[in-house]
N, C-alpha and C. Protein backbone atom coordinates (compact mmCIF):
# COMPACT_ATOMS: atom_id res chain seq x y z
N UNK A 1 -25.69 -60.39 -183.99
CA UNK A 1 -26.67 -60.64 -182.97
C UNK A 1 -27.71 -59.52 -183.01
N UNK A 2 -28.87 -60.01 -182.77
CA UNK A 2 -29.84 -58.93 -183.05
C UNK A 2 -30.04 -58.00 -181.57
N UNK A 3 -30.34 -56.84 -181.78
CA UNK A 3 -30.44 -55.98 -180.90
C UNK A 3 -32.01 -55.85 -180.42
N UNK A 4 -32.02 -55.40 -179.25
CA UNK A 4 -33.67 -55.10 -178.64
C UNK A 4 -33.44 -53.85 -178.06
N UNK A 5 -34.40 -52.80 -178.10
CA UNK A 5 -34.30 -51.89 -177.64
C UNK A 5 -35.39 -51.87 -176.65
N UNK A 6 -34.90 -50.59 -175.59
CA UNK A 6 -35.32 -51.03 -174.08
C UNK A 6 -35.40 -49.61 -173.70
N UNK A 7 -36.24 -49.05 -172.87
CA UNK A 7 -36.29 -48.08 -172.02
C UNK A 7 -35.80 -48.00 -170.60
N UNK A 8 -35.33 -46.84 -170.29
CA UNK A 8 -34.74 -47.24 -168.75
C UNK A 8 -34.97 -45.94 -168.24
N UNK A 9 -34.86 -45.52 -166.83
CA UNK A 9 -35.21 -44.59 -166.29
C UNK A 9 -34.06 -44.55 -165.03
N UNK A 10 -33.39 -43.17 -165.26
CA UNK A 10 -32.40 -43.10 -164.15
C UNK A 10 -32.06 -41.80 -163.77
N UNK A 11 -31.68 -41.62 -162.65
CA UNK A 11 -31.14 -40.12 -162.13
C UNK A 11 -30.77 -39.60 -163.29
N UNK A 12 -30.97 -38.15 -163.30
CA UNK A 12 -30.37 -37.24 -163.99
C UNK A 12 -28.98 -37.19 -163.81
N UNK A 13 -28.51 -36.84 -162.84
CA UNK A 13 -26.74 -37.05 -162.23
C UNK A 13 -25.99 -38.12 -162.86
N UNK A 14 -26.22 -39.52 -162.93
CA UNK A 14 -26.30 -40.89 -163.37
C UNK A 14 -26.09 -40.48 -165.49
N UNK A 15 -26.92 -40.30 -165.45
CA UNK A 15 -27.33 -40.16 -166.77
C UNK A 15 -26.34 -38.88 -167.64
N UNK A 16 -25.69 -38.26 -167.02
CA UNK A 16 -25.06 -36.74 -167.30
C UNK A 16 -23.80 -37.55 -167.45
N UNK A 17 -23.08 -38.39 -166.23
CA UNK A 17 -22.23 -39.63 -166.02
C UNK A 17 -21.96 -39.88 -167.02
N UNK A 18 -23.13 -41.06 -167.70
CA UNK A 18 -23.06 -42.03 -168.44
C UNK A 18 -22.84 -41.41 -170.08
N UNK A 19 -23.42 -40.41 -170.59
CA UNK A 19 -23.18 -39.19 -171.57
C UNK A 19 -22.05 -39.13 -171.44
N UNK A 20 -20.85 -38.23 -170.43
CA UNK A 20 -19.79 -37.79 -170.66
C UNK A 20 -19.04 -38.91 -170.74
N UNK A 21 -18.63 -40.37 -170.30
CA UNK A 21 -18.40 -41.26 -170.47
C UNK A 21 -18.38 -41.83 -171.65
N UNK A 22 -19.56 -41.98 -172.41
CA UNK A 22 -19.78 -42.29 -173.39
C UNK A 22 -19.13 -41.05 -174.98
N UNK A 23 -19.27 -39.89 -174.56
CA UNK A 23 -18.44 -39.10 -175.64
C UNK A 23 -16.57 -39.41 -175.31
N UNK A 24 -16.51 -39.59 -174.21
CA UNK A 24 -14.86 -39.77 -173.84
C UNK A 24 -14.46 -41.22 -174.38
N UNK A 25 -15.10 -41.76 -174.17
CA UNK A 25 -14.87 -43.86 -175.03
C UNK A 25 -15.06 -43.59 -175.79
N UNK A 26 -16.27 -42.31 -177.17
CA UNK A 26 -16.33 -42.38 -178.30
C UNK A 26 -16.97 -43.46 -178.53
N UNK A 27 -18.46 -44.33 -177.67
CA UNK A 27 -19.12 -44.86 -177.71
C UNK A 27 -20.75 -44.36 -177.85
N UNK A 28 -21.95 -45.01 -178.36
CA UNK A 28 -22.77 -44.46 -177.93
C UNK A 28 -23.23 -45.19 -176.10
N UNK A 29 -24.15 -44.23 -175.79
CA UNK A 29 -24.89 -44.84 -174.49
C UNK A 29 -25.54 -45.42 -174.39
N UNK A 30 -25.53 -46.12 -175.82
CA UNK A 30 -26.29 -47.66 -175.56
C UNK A 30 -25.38 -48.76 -175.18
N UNK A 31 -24.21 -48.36 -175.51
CA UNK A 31 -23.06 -49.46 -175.49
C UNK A 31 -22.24 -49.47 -174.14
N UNK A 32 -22.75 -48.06 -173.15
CA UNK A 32 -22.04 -47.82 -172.35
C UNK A 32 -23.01 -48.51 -171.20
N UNK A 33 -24.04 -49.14 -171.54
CA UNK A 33 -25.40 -49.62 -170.71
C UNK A 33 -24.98 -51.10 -171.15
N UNK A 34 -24.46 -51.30 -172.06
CA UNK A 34 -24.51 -53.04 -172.48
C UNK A 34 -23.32 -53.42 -171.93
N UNK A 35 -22.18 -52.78 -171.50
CA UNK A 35 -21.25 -53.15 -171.27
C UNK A 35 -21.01 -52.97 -169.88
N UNK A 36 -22.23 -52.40 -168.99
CA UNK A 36 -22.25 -52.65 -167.54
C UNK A 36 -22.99 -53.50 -167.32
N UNK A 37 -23.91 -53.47 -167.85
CA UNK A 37 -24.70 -55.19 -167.65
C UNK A 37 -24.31 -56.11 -167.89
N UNK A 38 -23.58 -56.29 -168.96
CA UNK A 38 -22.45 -57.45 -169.29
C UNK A 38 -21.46 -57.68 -167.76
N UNK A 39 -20.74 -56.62 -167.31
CA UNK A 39 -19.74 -56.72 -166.63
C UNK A 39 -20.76 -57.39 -165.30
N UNK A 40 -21.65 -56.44 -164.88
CA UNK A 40 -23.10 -57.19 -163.92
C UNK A 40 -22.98 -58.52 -163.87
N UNK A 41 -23.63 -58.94 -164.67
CA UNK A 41 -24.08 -60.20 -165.03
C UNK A 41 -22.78 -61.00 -165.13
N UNK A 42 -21.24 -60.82 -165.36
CA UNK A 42 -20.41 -61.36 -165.16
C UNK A 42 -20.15 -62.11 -163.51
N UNK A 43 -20.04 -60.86 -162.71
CA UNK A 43 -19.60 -60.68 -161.22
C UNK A 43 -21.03 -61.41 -161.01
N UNK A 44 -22.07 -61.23 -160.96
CA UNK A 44 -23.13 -62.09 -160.75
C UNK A 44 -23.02 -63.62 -160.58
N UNK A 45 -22.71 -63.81 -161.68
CA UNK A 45 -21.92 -65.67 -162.21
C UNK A 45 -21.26 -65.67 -161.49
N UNK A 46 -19.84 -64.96 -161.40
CA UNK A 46 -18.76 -65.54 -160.26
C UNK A 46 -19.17 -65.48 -159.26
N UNK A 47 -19.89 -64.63 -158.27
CA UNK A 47 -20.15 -64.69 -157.01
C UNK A 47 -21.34 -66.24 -156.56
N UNK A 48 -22.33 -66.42 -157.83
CA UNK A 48 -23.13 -67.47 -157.54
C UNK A 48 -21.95 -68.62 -157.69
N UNK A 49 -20.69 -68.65 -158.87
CA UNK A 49 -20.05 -69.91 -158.27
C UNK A 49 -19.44 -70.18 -157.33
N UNK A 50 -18.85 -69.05 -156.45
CA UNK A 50 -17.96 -68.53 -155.40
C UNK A 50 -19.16 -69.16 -154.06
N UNK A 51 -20.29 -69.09 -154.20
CA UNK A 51 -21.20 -69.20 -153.30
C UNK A 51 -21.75 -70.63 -153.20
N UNK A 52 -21.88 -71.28 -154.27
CA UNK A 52 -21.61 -72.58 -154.51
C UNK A 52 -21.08 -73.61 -154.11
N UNK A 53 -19.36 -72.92 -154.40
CA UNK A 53 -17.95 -73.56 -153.97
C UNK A 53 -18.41 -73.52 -152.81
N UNK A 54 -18.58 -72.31 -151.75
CA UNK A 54 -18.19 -72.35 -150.29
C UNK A 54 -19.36 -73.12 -149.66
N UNK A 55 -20.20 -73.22 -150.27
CA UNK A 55 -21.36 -74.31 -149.74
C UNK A 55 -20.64 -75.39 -150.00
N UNK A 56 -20.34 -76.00 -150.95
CA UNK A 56 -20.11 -77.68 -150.85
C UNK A 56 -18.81 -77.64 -150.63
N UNK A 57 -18.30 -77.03 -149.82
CA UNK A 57 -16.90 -77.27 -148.89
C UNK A 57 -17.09 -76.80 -147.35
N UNK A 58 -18.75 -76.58 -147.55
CA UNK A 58 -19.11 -76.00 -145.83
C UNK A 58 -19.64 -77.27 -145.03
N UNK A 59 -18.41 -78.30 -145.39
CA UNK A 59 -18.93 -79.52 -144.67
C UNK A 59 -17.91 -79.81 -143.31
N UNK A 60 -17.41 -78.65 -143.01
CA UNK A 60 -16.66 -79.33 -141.72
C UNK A 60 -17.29 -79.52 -140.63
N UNK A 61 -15.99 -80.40 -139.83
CA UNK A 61 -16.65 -80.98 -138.76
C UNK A 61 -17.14 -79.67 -137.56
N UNK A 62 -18.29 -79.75 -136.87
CA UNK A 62 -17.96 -78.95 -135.75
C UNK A 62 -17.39 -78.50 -134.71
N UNK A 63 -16.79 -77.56 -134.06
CA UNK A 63 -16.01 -77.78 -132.76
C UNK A 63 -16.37 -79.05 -132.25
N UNK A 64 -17.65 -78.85 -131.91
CA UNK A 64 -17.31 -80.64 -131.20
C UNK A 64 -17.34 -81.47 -131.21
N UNK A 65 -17.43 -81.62 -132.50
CA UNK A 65 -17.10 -82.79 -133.00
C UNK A 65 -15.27 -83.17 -133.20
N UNK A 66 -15.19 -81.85 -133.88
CA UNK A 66 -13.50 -81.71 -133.95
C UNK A 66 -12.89 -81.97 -132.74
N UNK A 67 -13.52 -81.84 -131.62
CA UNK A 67 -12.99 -82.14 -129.96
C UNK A 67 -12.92 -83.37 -130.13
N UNK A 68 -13.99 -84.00 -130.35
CA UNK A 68 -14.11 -85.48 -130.18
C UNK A 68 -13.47 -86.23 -131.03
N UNK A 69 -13.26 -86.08 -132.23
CA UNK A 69 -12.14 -86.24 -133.10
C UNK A 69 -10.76 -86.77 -132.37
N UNK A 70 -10.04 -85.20 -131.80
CA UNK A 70 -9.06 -85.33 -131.36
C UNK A 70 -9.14 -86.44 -129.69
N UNK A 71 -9.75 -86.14 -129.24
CA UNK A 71 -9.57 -87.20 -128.11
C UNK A 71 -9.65 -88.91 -129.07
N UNK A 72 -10.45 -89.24 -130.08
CA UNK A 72 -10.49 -90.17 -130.12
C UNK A 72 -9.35 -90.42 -131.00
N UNK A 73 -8.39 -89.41 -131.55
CA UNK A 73 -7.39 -90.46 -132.26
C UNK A 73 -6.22 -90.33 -130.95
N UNK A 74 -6.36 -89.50 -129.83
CA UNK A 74 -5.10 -89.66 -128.85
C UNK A 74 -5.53 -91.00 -128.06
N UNK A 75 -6.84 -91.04 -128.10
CA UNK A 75 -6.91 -92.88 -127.54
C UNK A 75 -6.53 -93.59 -128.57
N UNK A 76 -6.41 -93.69 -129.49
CA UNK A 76 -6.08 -94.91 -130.74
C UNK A 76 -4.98 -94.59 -130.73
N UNK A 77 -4.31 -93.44 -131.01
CA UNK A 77 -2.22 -93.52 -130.50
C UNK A 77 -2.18 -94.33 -129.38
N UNK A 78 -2.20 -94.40 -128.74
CA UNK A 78 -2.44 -94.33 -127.26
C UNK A 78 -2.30 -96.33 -126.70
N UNK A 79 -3.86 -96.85 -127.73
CA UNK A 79 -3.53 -98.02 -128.06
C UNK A 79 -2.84 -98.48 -129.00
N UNK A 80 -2.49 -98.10 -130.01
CA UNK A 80 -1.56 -98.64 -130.97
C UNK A 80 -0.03 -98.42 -130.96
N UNK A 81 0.22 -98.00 -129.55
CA UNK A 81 1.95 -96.99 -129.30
C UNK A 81 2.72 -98.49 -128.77
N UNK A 82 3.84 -98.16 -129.48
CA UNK A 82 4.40 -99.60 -129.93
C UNK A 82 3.92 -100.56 -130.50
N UNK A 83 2.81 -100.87 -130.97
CA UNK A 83 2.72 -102.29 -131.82
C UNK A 83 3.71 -102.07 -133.61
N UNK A 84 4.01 -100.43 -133.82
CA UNK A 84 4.56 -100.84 -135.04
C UNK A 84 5.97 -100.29 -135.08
C-alpha cells in the first residue's frame, strides 16, 4: 500500500511521549501515529454503529402510551375472562 506523507503539529510533551514509545515498540513514529489513527477511526465506526443500533431500537412506546397500553389489555382480559 502506498504511503503519503503528512505534517502534523503537536505539544512538545505529546511528542517526547510518542518518541519514547516509539524507541520502546522499536517502531518508527510514523507507525506509532498510524496505529492511533487506525485504532481512532476504529472506535469511531463502532460508536457510529452503536449509535445507529440505539436509534432504530429508540422506538418505544411512551409512558403514556405504555399506560394506555396497559389499561387497554386489562379491559380485553377483562372481556375475554372465561370465554377460553
Amino acid at each position: 500500500m502506498a504511503s503519503v506523507k503528512t505534517a502534523i503539529s503537536i505539544q512538545e510533551p505529546l511528542f517526547r511521549q510518542v518518541e519514547s514509545l516509539a524507541d520502546s515498540l522499536n517502531i518508527s513514529r510514523s507507525r506509532v501515529f498510524a496505529l492511533a489513527v487506525e485504532e481512532f477511526l476504529e472506535r469511531y465506526k463502532n460508536q457510529q454503529l452503536l449509535d445507529n443500533l440505539n436509534s432504530a431500537y429508540d422506538d418505544l412506546p411512551s409512558p403514556k402510551a405504555e399506560e394506555y397500553l396497559h389499561k387497554v389489555q386489562k379491559q380485553h382480559r377483562h372481556l375475554v375472562e372465561g370465554e377460553w
